[in-house]
PDB file of N, CA and C in Angstrom:
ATOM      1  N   UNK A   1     113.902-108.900 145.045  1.00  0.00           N
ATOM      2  CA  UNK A   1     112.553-109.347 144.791  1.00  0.00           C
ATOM      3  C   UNK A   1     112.384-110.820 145.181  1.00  0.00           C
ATOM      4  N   UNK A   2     113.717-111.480 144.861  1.00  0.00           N
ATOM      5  CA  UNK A   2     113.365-112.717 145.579  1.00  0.00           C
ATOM      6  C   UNK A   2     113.382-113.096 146.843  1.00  0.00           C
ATOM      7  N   UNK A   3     113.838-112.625 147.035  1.00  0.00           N
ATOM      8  CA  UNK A   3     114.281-112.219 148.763  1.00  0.00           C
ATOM      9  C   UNK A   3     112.713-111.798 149.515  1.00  0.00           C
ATOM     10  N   UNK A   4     111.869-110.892 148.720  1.00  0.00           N
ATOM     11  CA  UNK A   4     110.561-110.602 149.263  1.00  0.00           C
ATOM     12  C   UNK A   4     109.667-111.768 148.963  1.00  0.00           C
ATOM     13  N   UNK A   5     109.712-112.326 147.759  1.00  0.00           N
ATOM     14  CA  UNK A   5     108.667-113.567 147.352  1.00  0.00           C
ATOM     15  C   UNK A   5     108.916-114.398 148.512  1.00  0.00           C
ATOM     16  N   UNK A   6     110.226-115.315 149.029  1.00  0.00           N
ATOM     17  CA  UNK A   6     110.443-116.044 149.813  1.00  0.00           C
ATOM     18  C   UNK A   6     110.256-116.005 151.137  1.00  0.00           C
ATOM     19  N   UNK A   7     110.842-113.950 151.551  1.00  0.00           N
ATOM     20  CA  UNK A   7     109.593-114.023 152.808  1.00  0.00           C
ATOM     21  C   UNK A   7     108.301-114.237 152.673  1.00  0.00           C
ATOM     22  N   UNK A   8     107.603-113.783 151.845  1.00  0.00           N
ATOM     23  CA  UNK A   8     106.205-113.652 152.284  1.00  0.00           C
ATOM     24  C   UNK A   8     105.502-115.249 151.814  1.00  0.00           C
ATOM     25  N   UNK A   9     106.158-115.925 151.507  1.00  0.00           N
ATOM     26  CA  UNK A   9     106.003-117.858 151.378  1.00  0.00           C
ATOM     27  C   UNK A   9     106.203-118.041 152.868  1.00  0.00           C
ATOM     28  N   UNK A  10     107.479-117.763 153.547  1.00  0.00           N
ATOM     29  CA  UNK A  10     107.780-118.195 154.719  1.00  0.00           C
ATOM     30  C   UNK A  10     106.463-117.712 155.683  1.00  0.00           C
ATOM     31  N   UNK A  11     106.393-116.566 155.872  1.00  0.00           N
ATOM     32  CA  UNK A  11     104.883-115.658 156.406  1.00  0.00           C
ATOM     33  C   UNK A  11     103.500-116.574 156.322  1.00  0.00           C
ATOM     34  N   UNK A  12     103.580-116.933 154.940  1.00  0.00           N
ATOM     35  CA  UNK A  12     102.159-117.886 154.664  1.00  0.00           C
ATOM     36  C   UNK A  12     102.031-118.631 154.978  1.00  0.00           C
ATOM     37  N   UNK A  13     103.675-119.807 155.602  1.00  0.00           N
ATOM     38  CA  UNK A  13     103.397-121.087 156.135  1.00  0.00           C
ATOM     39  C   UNK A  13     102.868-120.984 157.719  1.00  0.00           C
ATOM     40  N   UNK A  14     103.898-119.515 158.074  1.00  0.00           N
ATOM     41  CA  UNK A  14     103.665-119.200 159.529  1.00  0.00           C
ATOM     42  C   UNK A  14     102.271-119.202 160.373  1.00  0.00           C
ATOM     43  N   UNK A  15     101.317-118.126 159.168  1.00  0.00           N
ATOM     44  CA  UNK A  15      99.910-117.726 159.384  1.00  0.00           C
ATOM     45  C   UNK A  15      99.250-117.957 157.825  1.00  0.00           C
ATOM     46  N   UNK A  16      98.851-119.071 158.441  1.00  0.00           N
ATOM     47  CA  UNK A  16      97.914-119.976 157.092  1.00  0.00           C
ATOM     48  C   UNK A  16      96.417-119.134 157.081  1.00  0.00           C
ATOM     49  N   UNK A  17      95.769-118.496 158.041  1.00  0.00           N
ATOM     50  CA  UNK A  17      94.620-117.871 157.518  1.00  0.00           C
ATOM     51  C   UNK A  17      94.642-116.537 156.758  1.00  0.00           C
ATOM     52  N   UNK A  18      95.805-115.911 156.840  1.00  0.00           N
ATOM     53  CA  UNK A  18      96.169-114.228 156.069  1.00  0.00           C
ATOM     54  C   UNK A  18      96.574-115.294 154.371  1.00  0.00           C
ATOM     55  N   UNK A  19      96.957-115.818 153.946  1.00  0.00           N
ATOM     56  CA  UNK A  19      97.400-116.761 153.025  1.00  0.00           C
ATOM     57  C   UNK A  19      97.022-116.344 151.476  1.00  0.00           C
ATOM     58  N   UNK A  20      95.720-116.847 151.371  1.00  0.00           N
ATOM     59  CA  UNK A  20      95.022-116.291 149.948  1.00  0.00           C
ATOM     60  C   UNK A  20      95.162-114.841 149.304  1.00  0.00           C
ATOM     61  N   UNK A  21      94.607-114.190 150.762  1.00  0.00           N
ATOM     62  CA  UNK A  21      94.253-112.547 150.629  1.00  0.00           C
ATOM     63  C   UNK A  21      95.764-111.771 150.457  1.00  0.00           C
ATOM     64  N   UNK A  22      96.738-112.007 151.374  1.00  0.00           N
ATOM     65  CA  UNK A  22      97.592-111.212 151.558  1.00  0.00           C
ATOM     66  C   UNK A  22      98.660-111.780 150.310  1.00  0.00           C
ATOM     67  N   UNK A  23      98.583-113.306 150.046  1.00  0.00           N
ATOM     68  CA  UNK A  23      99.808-113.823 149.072  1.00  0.00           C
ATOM     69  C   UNK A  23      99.464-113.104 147.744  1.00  0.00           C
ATOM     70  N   UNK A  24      98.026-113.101 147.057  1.00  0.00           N
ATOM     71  CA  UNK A  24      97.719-112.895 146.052  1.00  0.00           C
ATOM     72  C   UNK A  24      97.989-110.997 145.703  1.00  0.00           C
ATOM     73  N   UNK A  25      97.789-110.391 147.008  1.00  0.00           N
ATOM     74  CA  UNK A  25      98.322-109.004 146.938  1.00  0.00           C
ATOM     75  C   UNK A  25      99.285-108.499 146.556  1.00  0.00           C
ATOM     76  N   UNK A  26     100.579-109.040 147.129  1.00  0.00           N
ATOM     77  CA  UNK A  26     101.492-109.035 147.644  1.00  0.00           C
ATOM     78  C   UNK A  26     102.621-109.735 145.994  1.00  0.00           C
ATOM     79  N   UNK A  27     102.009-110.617 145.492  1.00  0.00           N
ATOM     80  CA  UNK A  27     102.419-110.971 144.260  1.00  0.00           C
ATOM     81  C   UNK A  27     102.410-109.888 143.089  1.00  0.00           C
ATOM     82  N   UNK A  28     100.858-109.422 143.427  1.00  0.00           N
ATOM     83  CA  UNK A  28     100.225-108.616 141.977  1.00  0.00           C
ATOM     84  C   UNK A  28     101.216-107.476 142.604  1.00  0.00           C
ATOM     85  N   UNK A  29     101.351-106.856 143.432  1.00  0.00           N
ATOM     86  CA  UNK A  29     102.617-105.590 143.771  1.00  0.00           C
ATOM     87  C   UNK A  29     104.172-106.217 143.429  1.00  0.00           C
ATOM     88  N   UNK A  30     104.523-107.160 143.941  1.00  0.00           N
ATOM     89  CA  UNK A  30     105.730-107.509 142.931  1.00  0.00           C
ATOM     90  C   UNK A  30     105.855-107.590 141.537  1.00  0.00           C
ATOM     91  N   UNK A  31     104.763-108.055 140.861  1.00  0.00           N
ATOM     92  CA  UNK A  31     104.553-108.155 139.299  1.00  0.00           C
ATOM     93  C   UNK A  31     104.935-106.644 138.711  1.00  0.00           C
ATOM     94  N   UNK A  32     103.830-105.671 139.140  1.00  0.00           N
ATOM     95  CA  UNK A  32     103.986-104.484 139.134  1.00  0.00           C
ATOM     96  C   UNK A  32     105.024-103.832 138.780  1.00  0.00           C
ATOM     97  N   UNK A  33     105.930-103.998 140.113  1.00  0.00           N
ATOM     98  CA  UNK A  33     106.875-103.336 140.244  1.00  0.00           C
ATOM     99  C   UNK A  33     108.166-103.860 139.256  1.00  0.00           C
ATOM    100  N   UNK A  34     108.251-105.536 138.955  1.00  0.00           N
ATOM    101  CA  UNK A  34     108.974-105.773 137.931  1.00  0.00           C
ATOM    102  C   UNK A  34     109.018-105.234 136.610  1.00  0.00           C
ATOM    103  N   UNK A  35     107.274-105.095 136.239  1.00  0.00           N
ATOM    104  CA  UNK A  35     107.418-104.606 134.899  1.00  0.00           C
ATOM    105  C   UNK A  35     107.790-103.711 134.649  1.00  0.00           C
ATOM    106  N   UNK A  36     107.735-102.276 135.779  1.00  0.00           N
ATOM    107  CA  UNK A  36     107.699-100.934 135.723  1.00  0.00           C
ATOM    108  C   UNK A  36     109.556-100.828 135.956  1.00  0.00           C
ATOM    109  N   UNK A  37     110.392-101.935 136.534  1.00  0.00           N
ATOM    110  CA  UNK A  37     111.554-101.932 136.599  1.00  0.00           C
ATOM    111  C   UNK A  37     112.107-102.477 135.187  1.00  0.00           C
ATOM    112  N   UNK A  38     111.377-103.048 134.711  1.00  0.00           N
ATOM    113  CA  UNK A  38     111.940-103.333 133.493  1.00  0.00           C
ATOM    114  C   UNK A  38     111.536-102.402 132.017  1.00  0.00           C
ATOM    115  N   UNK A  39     110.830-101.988 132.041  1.00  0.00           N
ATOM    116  CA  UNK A  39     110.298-101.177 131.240  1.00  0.00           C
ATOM    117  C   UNK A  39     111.321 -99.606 131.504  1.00  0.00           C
ATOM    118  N   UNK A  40     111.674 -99.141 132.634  1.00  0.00           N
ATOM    119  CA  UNK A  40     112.593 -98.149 132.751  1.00  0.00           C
ATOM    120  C   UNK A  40     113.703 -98.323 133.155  1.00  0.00           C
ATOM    121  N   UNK A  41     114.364 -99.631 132.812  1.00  0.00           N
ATOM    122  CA  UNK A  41     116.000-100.065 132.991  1.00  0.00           C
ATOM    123  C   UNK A  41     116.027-100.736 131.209  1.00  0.00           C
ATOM    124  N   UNK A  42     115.224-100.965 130.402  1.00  0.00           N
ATOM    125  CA  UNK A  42     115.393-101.639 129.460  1.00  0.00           C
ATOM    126  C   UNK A  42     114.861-100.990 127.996  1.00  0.00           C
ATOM    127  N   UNK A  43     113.685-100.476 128.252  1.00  0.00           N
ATOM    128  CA  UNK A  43     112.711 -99.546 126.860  1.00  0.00           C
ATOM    129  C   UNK A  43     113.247 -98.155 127.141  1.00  0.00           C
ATOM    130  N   UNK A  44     113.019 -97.674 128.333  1.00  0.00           N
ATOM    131  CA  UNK A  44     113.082 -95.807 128.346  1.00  0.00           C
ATOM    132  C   UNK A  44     114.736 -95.840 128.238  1.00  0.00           C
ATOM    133  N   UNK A  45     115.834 -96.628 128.889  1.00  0.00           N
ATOM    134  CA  UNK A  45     116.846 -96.259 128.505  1.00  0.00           C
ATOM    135  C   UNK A  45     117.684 -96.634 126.965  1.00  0.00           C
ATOM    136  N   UNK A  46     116.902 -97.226 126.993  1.00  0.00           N
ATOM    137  CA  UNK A  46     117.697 -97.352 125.158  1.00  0.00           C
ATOM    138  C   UNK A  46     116.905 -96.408 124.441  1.00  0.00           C
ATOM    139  N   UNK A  47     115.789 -96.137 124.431  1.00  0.00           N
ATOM    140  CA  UNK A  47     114.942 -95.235 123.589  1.00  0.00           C
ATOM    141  C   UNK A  47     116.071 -93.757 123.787  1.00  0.00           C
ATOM    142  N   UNK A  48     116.286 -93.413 124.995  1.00  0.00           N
ATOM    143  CA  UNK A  48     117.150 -91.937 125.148  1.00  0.00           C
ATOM    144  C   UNK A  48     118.256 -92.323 124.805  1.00  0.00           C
ATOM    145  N   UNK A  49     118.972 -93.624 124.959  1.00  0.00           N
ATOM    146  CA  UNK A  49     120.000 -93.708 124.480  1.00  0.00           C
ATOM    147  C   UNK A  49     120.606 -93.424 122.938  1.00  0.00           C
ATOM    148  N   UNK A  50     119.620 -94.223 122.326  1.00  0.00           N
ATOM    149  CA  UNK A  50     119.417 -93.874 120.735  1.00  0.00           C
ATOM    150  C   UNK A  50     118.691 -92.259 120.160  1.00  0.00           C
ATOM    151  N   UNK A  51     118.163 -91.255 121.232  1.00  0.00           N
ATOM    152  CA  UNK A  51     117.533 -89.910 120.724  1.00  0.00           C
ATOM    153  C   UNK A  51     119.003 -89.050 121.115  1.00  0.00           C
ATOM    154  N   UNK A  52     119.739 -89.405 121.992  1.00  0.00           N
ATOM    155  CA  UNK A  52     120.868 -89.022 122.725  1.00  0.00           C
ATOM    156  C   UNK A  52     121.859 -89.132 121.350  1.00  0.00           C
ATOM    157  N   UNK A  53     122.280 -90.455 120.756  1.00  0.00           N
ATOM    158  CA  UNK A  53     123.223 -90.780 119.791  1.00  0.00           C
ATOM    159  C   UNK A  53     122.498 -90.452 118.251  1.00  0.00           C
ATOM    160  N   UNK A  54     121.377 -89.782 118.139  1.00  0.00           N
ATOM    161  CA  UNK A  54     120.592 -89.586 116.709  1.00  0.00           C
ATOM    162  C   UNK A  54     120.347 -90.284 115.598  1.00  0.00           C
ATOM    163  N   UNK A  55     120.428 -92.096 115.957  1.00  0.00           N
ATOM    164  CA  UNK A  55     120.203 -92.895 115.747  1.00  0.00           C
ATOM    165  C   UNK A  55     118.841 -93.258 115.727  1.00  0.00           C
ATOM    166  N   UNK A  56     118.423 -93.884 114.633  1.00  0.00           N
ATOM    167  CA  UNK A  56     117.007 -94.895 114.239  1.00  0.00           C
ATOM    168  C   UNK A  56     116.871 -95.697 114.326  1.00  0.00           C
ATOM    169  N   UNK A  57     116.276 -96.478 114.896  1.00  0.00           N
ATOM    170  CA  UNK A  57     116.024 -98.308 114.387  1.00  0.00           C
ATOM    171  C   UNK A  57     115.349 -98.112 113.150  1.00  0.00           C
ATOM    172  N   UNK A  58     114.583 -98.057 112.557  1.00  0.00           N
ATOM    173  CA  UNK A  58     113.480 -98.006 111.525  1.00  0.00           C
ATOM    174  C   UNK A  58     113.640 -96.796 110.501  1.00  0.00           C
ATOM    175  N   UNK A  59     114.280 -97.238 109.276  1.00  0.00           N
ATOM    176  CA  UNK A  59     113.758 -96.030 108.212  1.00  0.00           C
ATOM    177  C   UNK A  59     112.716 -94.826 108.338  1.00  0.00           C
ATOM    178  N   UNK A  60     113.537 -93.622 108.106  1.00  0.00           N
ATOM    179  CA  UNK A  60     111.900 -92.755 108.023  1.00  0.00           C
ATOM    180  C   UNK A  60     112.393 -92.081 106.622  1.00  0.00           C
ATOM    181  N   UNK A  61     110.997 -93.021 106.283  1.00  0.00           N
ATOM    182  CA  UNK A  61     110.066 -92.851 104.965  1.00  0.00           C
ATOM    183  C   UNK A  61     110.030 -91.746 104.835  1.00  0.00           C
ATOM    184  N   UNK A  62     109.856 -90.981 105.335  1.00  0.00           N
ATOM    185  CA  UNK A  62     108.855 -89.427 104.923  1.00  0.00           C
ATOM    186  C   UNK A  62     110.168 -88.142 104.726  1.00  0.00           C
ATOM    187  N   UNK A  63     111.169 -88.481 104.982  1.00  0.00           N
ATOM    188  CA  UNK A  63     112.853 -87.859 104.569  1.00  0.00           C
ATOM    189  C   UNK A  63     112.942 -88.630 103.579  1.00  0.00           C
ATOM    190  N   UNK A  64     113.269 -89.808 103.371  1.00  0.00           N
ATOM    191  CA  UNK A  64     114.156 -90.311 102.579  1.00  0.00           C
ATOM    192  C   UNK A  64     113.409 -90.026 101.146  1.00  0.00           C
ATOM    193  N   UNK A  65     112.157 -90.488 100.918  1.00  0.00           N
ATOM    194  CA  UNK A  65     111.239 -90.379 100.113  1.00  0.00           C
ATOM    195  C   UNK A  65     109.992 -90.007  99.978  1.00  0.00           C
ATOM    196  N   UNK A  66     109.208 -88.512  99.836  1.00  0.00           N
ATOM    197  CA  UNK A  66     107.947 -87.655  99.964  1.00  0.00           C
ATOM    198  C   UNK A  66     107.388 -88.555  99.387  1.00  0.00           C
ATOM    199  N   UNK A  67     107.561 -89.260  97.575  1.00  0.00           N
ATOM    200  CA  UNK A  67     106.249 -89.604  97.266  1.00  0.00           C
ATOM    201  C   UNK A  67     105.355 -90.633  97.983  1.00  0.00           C
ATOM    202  N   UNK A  68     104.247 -90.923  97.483  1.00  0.00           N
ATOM    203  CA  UNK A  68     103.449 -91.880  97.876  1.00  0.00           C
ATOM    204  C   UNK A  68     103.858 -92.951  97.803  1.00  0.00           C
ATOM    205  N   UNK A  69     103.584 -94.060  98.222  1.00  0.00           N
ATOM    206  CA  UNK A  69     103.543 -95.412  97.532  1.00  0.00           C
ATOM    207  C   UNK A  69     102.365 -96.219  97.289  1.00  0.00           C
ATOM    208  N   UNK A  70     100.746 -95.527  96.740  1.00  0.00           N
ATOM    209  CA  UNK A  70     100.027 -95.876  96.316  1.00  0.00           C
ATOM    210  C   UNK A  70     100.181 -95.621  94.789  1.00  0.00           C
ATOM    211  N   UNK A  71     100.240 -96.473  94.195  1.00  0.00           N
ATOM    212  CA  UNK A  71     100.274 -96.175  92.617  1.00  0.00           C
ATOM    213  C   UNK A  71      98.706 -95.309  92.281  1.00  0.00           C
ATOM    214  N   UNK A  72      99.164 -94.918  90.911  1.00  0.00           N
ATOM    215  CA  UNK A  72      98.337 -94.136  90.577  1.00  0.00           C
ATOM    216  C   UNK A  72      97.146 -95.110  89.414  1.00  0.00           C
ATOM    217  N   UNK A  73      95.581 -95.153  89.435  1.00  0.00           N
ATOM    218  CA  UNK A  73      95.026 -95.728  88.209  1.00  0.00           C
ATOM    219  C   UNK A  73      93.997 -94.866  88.084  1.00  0.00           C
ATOM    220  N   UNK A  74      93.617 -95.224  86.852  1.00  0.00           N
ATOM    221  CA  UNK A  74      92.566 -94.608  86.480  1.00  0.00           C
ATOM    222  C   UNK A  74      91.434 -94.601  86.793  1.00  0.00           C
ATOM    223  N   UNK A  75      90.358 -93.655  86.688  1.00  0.00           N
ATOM    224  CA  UNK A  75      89.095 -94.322  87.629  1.00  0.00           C
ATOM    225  C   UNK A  75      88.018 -94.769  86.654  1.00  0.00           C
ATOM    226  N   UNK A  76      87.810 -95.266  87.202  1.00  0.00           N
ATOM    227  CA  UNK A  76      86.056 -96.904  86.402  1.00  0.00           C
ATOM    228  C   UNK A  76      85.265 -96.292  86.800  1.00  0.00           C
ATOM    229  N   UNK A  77      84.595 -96.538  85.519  1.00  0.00           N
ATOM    230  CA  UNK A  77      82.858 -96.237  85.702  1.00  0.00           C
ATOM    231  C   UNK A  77      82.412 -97.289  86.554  1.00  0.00           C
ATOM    232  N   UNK A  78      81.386 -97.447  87.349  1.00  0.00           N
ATOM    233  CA  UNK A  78      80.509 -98.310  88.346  1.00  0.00           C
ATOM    234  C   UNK A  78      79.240 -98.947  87.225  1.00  0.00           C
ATOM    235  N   UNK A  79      80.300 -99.667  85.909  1.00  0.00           N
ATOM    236  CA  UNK A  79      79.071-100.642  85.393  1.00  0.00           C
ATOM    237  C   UNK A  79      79.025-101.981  86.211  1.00  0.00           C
ATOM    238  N   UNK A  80      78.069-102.254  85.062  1.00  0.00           N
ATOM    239  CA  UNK A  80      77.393-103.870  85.471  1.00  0.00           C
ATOM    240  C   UNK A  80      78.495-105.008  85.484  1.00  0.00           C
ATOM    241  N   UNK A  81      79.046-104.811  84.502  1.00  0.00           N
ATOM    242  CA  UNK A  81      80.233-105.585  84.035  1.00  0.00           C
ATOM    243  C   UNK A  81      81.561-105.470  84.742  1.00  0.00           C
ATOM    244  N   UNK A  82      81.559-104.022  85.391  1.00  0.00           N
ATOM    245  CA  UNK A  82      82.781-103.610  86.644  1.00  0.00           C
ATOM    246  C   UNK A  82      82.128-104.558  87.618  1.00  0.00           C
ATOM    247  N   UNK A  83      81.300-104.462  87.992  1.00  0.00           N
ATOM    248  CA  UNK A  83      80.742-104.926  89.364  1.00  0.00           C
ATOM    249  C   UNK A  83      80.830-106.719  89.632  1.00  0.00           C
ATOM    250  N   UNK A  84      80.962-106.922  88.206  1.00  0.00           N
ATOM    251  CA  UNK A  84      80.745-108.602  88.518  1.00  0.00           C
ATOM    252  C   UNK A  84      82.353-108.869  88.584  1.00  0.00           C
ATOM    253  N   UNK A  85      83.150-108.257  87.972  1.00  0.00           N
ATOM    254  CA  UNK A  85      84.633-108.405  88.201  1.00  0.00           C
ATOM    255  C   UNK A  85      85.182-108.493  89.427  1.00  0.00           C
ATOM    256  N   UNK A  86      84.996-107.894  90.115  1.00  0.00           N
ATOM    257  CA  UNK A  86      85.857-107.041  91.310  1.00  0.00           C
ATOM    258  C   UNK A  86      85.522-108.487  92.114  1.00  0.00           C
ATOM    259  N   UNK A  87      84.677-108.913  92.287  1.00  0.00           N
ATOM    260  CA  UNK A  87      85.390-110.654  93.301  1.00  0.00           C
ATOM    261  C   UNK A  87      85.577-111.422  92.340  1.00  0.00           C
TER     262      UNK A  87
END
């Protein structure tokens, strides 16, 4: 990739009117292609790596423990005196 950035610098000094149009292209397709190289040399292979080894990063809640974790209260009437509380 660096090897392509540096040609196409060398290219731009060569032919200064292709410059704007073709450098700014030509970048946003390298960008591209980095992220999409990094995203499937770095996220997709550890993600299979860890579904592969049956490993978690993150607790799951919903095995370890069904209940809720909203406590339970009682429910209020909607008085006058509720209403001025609550802020």
């Amino acid at each position: 990739m660096i090897c392509l950035a540096a040609t196409v610098f060398v290219l731009c000094k060569l032919f200064p009117p292709f410059e704007e149009k073709i450098v700014k292209r030509i970048l946003a397709g390298i960008s591209i292609v980095l992220v999409a190289l990094t995203y499937f040399t770095v996220v997709a292979l550890t993600a299979i790596m860890f579904k592969l080894l049956r490993r978690r990063l993150l607790p799951d809640f919903r095995k370890d423990n069904p209940s809720s974790y909203w406590t339970g209260r009682e429910k209020t009437d909607p008085t006058l005196d509720y209403l001025k509380r609550q802020f």
